[in-house]
PDB file of N, CA and C in Angstrom:
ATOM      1  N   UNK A   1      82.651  95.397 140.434  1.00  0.00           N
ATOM      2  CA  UNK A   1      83.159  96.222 139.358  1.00  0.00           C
ATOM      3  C   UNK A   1      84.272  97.119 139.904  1.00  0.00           C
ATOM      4  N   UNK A   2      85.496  97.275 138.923  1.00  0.00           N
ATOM      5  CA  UNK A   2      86.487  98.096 139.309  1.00  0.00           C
ATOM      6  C   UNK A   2      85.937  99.578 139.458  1.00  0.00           C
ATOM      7  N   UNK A   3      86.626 100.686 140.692  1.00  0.00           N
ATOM      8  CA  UNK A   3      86.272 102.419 140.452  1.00  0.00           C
ATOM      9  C   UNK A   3      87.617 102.488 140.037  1.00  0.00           C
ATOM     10  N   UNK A   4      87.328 103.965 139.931  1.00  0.00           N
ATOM     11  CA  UNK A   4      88.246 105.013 139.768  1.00  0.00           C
ATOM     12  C   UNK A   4      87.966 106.188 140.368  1.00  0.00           C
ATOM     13  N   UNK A   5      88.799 106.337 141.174  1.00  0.00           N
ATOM     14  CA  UNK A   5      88.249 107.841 142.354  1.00  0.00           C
ATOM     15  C   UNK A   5      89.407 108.704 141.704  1.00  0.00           C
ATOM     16  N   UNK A   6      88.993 109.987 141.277  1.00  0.00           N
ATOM     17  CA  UNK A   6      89.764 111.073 141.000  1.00  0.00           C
ATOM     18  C   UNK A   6      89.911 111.754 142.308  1.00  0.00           C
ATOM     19  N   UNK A   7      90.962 112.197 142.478  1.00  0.00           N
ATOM     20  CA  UNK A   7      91.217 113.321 143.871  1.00  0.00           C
ATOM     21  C   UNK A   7      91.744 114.021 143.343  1.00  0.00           C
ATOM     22  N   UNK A   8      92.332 114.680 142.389  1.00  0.00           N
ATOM     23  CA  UNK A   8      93.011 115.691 141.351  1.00  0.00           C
ATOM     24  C   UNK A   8      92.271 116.707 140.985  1.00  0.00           C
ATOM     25  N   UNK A   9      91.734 117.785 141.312  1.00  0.00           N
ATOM     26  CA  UNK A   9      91.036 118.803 141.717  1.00  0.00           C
ATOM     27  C   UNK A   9      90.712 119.101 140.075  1.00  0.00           C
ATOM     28  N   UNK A  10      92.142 119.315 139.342  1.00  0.00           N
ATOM     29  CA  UNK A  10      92.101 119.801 137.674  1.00  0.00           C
ATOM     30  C   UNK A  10      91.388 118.762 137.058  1.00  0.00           C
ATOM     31  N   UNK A  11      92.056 117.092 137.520  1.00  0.00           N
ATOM     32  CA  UNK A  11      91.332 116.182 136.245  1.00  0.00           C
ATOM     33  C   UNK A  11      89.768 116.119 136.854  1.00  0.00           C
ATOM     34  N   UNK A  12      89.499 116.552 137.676  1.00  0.00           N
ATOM     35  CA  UNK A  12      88.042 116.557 138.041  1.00  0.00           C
ATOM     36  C   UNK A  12      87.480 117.565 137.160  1.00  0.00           C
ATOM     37  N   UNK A  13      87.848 118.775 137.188  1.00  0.00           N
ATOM     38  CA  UNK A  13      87.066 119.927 136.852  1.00  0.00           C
ATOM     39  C   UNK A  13      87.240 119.869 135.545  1.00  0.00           C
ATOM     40  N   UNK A  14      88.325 119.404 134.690  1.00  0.00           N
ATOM     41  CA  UNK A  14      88.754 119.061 133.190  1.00  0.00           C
ATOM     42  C   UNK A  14      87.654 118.153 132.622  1.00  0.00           C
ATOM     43  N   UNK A  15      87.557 116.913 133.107  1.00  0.00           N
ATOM     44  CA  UNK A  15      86.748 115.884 132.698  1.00  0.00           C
ATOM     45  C   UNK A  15      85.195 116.412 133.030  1.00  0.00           C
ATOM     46  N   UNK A  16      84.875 117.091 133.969  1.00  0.00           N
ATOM     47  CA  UNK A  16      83.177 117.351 133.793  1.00  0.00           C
ATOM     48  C   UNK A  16      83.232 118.707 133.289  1.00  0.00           C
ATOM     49  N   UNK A  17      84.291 119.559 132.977  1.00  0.00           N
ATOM     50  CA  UNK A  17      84.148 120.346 131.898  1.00  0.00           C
ATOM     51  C   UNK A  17      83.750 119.741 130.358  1.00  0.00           C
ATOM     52  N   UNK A  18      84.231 118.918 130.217  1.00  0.00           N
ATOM     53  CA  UNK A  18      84.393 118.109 128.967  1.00  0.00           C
ATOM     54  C   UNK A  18      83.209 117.580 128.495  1.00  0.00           C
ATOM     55  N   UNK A  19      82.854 116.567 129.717  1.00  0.00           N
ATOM     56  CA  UNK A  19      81.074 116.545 130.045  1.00  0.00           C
ATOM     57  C   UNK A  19      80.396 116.839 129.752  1.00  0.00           C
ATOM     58  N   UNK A  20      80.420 118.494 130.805  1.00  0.00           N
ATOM     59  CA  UNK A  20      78.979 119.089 130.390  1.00  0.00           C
ATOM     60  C   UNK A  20      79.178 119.363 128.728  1.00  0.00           C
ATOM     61  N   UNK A  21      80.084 119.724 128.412  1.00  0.00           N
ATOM     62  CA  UNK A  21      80.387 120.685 126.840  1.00  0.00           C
ATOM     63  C   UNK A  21      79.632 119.774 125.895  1.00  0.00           C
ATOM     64  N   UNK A  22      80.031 118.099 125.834  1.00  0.00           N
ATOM     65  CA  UNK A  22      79.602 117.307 125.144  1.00  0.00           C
ATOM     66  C   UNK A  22      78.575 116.429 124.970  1.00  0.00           C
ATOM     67  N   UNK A  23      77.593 117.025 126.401  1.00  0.00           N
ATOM     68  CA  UNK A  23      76.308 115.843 126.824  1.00  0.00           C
ATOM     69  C   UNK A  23      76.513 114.422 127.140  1.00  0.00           C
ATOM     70  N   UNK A  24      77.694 114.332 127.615  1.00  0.00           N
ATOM     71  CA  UNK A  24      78.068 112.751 128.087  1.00  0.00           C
ATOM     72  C   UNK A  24      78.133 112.883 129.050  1.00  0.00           C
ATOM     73  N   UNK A  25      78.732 111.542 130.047  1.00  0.00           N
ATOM     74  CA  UNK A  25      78.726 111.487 131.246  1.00  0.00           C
ATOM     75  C   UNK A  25      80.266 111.760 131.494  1.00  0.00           C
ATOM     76  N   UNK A  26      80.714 111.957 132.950  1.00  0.00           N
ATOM     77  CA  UNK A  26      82.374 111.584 132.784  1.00  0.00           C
ATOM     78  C   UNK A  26      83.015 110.197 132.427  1.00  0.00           C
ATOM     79  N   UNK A  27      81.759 109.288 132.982  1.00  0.00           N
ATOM     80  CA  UNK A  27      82.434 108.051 132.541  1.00  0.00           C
ATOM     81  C   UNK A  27      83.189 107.854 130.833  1.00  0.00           C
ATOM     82  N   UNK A  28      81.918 108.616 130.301  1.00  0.00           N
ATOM     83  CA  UNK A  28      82.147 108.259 128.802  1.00  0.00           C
ATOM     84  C   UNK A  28      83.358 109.390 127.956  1.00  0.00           C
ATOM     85  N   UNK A  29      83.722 110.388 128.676  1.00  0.00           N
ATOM     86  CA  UNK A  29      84.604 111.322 128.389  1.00  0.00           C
ATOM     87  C   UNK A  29      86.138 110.795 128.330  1.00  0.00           C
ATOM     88  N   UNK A  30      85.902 109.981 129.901  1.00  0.00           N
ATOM     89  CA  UNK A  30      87.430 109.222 130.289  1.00  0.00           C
ATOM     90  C   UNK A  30      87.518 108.184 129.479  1.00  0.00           C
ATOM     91  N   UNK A  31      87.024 107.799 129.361  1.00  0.00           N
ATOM     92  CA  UNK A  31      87.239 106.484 128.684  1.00  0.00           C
ATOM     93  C   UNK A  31      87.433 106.660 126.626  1.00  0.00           C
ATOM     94  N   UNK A  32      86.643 107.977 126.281  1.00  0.00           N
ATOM     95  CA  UNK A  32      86.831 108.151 124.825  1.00  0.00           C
ATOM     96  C   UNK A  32      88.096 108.676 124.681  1.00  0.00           C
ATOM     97  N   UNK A  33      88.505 109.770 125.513  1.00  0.00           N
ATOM     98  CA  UNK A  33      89.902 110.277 125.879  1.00  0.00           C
ATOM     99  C   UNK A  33      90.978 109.331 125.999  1.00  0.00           C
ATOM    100  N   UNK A  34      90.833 108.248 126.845  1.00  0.00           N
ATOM    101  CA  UNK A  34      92.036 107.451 126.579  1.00  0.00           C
ATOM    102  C   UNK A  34      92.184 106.334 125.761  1.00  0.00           C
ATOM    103  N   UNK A  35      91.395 106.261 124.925  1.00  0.00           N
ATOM    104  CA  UNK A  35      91.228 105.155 123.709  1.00  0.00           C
ATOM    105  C   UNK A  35      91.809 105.948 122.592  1.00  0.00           C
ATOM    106  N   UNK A  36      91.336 107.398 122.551  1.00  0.00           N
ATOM    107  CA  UNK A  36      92.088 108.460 121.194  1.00  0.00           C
ATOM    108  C   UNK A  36      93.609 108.184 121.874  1.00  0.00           C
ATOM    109  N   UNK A  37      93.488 108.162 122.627  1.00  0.00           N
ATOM    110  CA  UNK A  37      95.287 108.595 123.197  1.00  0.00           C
ATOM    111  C   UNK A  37      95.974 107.205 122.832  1.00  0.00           C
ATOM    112  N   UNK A  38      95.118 106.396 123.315  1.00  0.00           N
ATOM    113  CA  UNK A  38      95.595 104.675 122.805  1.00  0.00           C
ATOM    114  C   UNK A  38      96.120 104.642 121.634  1.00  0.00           C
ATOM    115  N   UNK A  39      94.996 104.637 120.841  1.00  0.00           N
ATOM    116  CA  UNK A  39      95.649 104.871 119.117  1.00  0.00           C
ATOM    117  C   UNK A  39      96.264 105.428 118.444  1.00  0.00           C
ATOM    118  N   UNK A  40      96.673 106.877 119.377  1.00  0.00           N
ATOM    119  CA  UNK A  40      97.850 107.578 118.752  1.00  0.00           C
ATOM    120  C   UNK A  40      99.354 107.078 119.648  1.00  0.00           C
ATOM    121  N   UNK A  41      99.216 106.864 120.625  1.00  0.00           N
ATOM    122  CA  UNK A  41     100.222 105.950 120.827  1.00  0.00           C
ATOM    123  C   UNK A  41     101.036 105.158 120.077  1.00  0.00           C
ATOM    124  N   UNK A  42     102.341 104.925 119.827  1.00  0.00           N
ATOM    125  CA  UNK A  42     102.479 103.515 118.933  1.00  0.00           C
ATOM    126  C   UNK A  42     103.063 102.415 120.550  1.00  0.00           C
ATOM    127  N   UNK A  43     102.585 100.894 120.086  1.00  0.00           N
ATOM    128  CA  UNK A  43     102.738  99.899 121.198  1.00  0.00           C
ATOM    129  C   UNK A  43     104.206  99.240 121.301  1.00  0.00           C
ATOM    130  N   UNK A  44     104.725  99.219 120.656  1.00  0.00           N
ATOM    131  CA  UNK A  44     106.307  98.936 121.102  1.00  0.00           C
ATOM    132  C   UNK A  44     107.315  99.710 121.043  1.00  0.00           C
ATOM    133  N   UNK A  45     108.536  99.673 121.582  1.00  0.00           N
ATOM    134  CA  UNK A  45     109.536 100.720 121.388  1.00  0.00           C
ATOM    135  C   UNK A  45     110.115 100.703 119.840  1.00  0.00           C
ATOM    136  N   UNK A  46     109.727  99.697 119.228  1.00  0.00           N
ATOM    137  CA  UNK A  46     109.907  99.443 117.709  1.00  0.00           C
ATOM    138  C   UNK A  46     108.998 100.729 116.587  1.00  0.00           C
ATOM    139  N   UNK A  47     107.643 100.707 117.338  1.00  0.00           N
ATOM    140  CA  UNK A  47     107.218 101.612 116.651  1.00  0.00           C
ATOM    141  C   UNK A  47     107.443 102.759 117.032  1.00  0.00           C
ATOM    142  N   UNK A  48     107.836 102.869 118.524  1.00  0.00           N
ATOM    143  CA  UNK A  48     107.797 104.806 118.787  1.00  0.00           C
ATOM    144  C   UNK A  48     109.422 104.952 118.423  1.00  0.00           C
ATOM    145  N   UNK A  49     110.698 104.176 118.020  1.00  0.00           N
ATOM    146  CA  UNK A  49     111.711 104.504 117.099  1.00  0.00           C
ATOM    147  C   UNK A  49     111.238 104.746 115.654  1.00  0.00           C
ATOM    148  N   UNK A  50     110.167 103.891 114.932  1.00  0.00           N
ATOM    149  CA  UNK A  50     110.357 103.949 113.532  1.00  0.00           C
ATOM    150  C   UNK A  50     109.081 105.546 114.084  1.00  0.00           C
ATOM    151  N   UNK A  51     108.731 105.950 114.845  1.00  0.00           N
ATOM    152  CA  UNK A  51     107.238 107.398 114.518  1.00  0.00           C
ATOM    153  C   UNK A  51     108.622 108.722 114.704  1.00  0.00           C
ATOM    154  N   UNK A  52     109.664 108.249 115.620  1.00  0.00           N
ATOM    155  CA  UNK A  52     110.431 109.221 115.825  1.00  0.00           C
ATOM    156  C   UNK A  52     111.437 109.327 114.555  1.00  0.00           C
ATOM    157  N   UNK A  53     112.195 108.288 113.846  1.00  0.00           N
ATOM    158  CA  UNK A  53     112.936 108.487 112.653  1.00  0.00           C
ATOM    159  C   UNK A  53     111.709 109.351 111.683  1.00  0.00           C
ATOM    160  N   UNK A  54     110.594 108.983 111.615  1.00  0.00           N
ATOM    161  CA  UNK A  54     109.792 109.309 110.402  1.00  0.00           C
ATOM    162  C   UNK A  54     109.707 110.929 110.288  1.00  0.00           C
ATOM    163  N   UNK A  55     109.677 111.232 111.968  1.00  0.00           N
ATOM    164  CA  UNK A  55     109.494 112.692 112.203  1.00  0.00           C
ATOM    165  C   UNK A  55     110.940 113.431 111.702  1.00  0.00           C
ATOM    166  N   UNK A  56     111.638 112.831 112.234  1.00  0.00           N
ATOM    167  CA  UNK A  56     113.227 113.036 112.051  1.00  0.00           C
ATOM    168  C   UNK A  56     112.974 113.077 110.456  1.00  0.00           C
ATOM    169  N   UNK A  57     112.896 112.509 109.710  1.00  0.00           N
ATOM    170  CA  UNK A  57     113.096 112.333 107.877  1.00  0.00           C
ATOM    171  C   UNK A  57     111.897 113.770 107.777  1.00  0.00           C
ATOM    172  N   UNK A  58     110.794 113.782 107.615  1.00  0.00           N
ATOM    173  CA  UNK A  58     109.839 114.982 107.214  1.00  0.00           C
ATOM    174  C   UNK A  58     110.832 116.326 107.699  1.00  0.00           C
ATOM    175  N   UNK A  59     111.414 116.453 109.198  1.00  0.00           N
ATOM    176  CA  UNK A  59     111.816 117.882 109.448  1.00  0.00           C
ATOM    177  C   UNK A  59     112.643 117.920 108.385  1.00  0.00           C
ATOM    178  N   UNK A  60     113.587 116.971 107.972  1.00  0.00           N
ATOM    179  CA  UNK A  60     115.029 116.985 107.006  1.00  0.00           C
ATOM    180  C   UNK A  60     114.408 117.402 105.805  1.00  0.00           C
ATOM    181  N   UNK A  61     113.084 116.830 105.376  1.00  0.00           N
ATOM    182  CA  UNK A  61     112.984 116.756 104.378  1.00  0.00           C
ATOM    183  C   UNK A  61     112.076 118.266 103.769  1.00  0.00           C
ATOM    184  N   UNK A  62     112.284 119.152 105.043  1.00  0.00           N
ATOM    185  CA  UNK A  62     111.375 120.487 104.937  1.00  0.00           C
ATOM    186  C   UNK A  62     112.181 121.667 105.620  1.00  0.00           C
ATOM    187  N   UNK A  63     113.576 121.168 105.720  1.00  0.00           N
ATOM    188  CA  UNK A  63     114.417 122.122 106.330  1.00  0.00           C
ATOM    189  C   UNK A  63     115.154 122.439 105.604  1.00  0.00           C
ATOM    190  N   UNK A  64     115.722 123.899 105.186  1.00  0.00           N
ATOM    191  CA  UNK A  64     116.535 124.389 103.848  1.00  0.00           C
ATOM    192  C   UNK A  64     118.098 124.077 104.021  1.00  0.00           C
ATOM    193  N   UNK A  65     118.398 123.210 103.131  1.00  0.00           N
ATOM    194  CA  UNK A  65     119.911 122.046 103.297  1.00  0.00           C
ATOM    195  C   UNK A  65     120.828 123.165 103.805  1.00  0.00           C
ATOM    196  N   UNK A  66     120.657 124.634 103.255  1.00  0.00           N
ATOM    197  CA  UNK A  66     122.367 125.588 103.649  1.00  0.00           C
ATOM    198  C   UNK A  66     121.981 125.900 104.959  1.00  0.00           C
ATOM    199  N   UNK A  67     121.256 125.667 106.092  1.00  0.00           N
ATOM    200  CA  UNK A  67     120.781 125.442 107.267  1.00  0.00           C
ATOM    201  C   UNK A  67     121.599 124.606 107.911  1.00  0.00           C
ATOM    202  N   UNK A  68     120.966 123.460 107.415  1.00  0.00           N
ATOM    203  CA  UNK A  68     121.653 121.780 107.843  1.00  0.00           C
ATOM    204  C   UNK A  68     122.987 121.532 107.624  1.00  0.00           C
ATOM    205  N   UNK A  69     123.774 122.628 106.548  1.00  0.00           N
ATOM    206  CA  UNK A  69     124.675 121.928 106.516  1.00  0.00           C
ATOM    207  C   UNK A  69     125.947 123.139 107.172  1.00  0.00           C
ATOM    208  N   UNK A  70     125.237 124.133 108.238  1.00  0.00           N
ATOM    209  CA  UNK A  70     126.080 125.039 109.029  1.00  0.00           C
ATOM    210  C   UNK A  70     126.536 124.519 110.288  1.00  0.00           C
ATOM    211  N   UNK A  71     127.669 125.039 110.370  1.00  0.00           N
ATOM    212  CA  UNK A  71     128.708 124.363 111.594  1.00  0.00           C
ATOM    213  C   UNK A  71     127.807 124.845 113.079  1.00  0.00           C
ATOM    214  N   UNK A  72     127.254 124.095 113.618  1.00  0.00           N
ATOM    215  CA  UNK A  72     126.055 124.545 114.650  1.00  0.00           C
ATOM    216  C   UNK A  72     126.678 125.084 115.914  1.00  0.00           C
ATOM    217  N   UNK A  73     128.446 124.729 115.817  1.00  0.00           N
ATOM    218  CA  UNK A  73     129.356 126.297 116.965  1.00  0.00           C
ATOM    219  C   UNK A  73     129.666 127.134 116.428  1.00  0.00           C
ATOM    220  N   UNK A  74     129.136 127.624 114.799  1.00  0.00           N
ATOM    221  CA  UNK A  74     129.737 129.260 114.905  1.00  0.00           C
ATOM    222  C   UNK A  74     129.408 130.014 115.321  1.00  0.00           C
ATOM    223  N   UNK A  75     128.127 129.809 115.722  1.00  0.00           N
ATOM    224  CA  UNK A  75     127.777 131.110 116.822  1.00  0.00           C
ATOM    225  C   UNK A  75     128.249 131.460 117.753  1.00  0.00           C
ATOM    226  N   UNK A  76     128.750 130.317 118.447  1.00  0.00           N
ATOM    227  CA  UNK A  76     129.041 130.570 119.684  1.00  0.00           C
ATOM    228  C   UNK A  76     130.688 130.800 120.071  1.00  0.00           C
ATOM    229  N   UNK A  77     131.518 130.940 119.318  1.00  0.00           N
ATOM    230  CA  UNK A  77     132.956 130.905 119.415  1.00  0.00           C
ATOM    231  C   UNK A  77     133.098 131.947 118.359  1.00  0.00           C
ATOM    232  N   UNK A  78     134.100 132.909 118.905  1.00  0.00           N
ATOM    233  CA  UNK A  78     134.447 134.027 118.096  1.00  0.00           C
ATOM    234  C   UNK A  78     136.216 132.958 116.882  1.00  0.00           C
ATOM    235  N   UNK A  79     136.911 134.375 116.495  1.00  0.00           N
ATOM    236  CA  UNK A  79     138.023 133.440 115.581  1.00  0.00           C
ATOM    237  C   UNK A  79     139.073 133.160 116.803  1.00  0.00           C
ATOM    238  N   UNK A  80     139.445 133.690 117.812  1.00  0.00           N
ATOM    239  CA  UNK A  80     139.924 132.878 118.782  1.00  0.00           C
ATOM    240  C   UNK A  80     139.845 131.535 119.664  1.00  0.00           C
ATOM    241  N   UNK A  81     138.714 131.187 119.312  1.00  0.00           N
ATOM    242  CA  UNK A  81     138.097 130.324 120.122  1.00  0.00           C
ATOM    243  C   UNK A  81     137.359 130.393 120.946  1.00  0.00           C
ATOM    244  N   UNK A  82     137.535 131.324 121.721  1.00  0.00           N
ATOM    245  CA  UNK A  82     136.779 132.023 122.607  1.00  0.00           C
ATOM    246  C   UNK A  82     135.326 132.044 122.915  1.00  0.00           C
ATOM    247  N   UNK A  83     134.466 131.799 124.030  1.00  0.00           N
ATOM    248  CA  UNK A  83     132.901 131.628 123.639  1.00  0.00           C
ATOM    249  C   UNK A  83     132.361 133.194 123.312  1.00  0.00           C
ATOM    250  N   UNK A  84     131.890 133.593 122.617  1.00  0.00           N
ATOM    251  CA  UNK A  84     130.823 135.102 121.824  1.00  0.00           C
ATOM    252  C   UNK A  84     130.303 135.649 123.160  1.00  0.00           C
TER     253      UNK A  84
END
């Protein structure tokens, strides 16, 4: 059977924190932990473009347009040109 030896002082003390909190073992902590993480994952670069446009469309679609539609250097340049 394959191990897994942690030497990482935090993911040690993280994962049997987790443990004790939940009455499992570490085995069963690591392994529920990276199956949630699995599924929120998306599996191709196809899907983590279409999770990132989607995010991209909701901010647009919850951000106040006279915001979006300000020149994003006027802050920083006075009427000379000059940087503020």
């Amino acid at each position: 059977m394959p191990t897994l030896n942690i030497k990482n002082e935090e993911a040690y003390r993280l994962i049997k924190e987790l443990a004790d909190r939940e009455g499992k073992s570490m085995t069963a902590v690591v392994i529920e932990a990276v199956r949630e993480k699995l599924e929120r994952e998306p599996e191709t670069d196809e899907e983590r473009i279409q999770y990132w446009l989607n995010v991209g469309r909701e901010l647009r679609a919850n951000t106040d347009p006279e915001w979006l539609a300000r020149d994003p250097t006027e802050d920083l340049y006075d009427d000379m040109g000059l940087p503020k």
